[in-house]
Protein backbone atom coordinates (compact mmCIF):
# COMPACT_ATOMS: atom_id res chain seq x y z
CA UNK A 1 103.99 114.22 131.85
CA UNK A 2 106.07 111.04 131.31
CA UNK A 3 104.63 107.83 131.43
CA UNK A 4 107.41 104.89 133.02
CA UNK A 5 108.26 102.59 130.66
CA UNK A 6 107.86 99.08 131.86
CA UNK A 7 110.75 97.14 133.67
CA UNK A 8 111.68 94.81 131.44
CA UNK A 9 114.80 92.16 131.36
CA UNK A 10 117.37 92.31 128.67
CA UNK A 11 115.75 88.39 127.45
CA UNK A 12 111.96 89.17 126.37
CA UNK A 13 109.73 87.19 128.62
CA UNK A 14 108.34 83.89 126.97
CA UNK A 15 104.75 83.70 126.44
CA UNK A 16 102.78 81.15 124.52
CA UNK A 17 99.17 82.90 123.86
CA UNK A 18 95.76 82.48 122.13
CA UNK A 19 95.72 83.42 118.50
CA UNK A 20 92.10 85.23 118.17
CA UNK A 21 91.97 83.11 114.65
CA UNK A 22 92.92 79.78 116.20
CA UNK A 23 96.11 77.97 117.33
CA UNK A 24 98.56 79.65 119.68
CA UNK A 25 101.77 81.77 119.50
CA UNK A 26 105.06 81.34 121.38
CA UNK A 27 108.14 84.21 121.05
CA UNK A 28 110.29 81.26 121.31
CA UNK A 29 108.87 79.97 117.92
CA UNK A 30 109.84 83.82 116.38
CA UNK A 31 113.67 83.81 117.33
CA UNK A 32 115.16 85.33 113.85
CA UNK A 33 112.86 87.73 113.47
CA UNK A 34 112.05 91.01 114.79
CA UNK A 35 109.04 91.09 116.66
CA UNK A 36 106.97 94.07 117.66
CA UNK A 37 104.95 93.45 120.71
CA UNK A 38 101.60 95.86 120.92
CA UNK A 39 99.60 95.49 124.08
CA UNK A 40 96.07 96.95 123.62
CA UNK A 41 92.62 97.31 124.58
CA UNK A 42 89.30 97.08 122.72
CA UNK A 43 88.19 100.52 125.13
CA UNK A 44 91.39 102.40 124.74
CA UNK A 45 91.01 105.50 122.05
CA UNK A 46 95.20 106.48 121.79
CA UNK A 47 95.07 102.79 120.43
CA UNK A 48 92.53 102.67 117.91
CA UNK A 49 94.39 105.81 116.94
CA UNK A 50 97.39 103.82 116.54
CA UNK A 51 96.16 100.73 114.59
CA UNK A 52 96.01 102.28 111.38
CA UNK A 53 99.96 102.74 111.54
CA UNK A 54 100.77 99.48 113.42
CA UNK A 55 98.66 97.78 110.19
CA UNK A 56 100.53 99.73 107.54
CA UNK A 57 103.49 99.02 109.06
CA UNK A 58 102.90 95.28 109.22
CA UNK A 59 102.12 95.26 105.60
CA UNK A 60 104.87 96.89 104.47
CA UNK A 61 107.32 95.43 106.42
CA UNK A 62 107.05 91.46 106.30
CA UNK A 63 109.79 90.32 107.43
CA UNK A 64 108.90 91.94 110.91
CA UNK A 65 106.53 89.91 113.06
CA UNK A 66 103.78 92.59 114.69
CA UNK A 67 101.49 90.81 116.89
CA UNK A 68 98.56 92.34 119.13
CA UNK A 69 98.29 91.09 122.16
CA UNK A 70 94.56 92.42 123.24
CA UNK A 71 94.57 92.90 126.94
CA UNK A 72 90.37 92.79 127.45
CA UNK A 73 88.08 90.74 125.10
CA UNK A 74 86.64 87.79 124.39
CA UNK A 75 87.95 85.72 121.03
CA UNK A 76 84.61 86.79 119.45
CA UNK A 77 84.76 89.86 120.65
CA UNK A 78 87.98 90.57 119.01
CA UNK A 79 87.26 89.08 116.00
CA UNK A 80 84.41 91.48 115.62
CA UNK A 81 86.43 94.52 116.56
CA UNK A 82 89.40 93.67 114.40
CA UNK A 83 87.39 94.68 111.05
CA UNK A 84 86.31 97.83 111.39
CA UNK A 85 89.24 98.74 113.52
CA UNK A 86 91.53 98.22 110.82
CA UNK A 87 93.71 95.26 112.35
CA UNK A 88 96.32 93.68 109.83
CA UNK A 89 98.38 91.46 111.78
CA UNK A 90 97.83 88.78 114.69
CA UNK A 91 95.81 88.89 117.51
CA UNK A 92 96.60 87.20 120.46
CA UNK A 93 94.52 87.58 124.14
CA UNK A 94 97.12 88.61 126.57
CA UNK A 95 96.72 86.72 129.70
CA UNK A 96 97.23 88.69 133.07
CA UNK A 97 100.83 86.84 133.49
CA UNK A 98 101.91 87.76 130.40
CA UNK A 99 101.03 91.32 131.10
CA UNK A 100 102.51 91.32 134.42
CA UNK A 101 105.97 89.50 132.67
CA UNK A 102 105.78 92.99 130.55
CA UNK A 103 105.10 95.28 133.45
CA UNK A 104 102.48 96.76 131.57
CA UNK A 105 100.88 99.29 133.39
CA UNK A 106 99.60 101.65 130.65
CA UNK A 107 98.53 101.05 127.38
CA UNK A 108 99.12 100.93 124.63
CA UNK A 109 102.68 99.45 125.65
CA UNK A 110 104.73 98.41 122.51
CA UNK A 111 107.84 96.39 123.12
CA UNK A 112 110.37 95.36 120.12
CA UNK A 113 112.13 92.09 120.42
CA UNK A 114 115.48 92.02 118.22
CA UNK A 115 116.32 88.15 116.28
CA UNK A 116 118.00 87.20 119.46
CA UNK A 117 114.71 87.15 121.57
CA UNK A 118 116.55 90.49 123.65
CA UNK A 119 114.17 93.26 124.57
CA UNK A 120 115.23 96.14 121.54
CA UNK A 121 113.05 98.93 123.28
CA UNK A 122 110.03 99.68 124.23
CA UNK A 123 107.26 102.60 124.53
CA UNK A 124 104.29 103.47 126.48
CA UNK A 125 101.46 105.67 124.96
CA UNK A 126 100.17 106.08 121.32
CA UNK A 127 102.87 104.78 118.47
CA UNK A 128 103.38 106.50 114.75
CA UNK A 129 104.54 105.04 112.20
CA UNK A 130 107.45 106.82 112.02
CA UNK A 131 108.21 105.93 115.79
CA UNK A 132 107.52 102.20 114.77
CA UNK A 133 110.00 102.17 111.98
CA UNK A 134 112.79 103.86 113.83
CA UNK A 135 112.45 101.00 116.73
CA UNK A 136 112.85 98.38 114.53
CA UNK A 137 115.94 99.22 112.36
């Protein structure tokens, strides 16, 4: 069974979201960077499977931006969860337009943004390592 991968223009969709541990994020703000997009869920076992590589990854690799953007939750909620799930990197709460802007429809959804703010590639269903490192060469 293949999932479809979301619709996506070749210019990533701006968003400017929540950051679980205060302020806000924008895309716009990452342009020169590479910027791995994961859309998850606190309920959704393929990615709690995943985190473990999505947080190596982000510590090995700091030069590439890996942000979580938590599609259910409450700030608290999250904050609590991010512990003992393992979570390196940002969280932001997705809000339903960003979503929708991603055509997310399954998650987890991962979408790679190249420097340039243009969509790289992107992947629906769980995410190794491996598959996170080839994305973002």
């Amino acid at each position: 069974y293949l999932r479809p991968g979301p619709d996506l223009p070749d210019v990533a969709p701006e968003f400017d979201l929540v950051n679980i541990d205060g302020g806000r994020v924008s895309l716009s703000e990452l342009r020169g960077k590479t910027v791995v997009l994961n859309f998850w869920a606190t309920w959704c076992g393929p990615c709690r499977t995943e985190i473990p590589a999505f947080s190596k990854f982000a510590d090995e690799n700091p030069d590439i931006v890996v942000l979580g953007l938590a599609t259910d939750g409450t700030i608290g909620g999250l904050k609590a969860a991010r512990d003992p799930l393992g979570i390196t990197s940002p969280v932001l709460v997705a809000d339903d337009a960003t979503s929708a802007a991603y055509d997310v429809r399954t998650i987890p959804t991962t979408v790679v943004v190249d420097p340039e703010g243009k969509v790289r590639t992107s992947h629906v269903g769980i995410m190794m390592g491996w598959q996170l490192a080839m994305a973002t060469r």
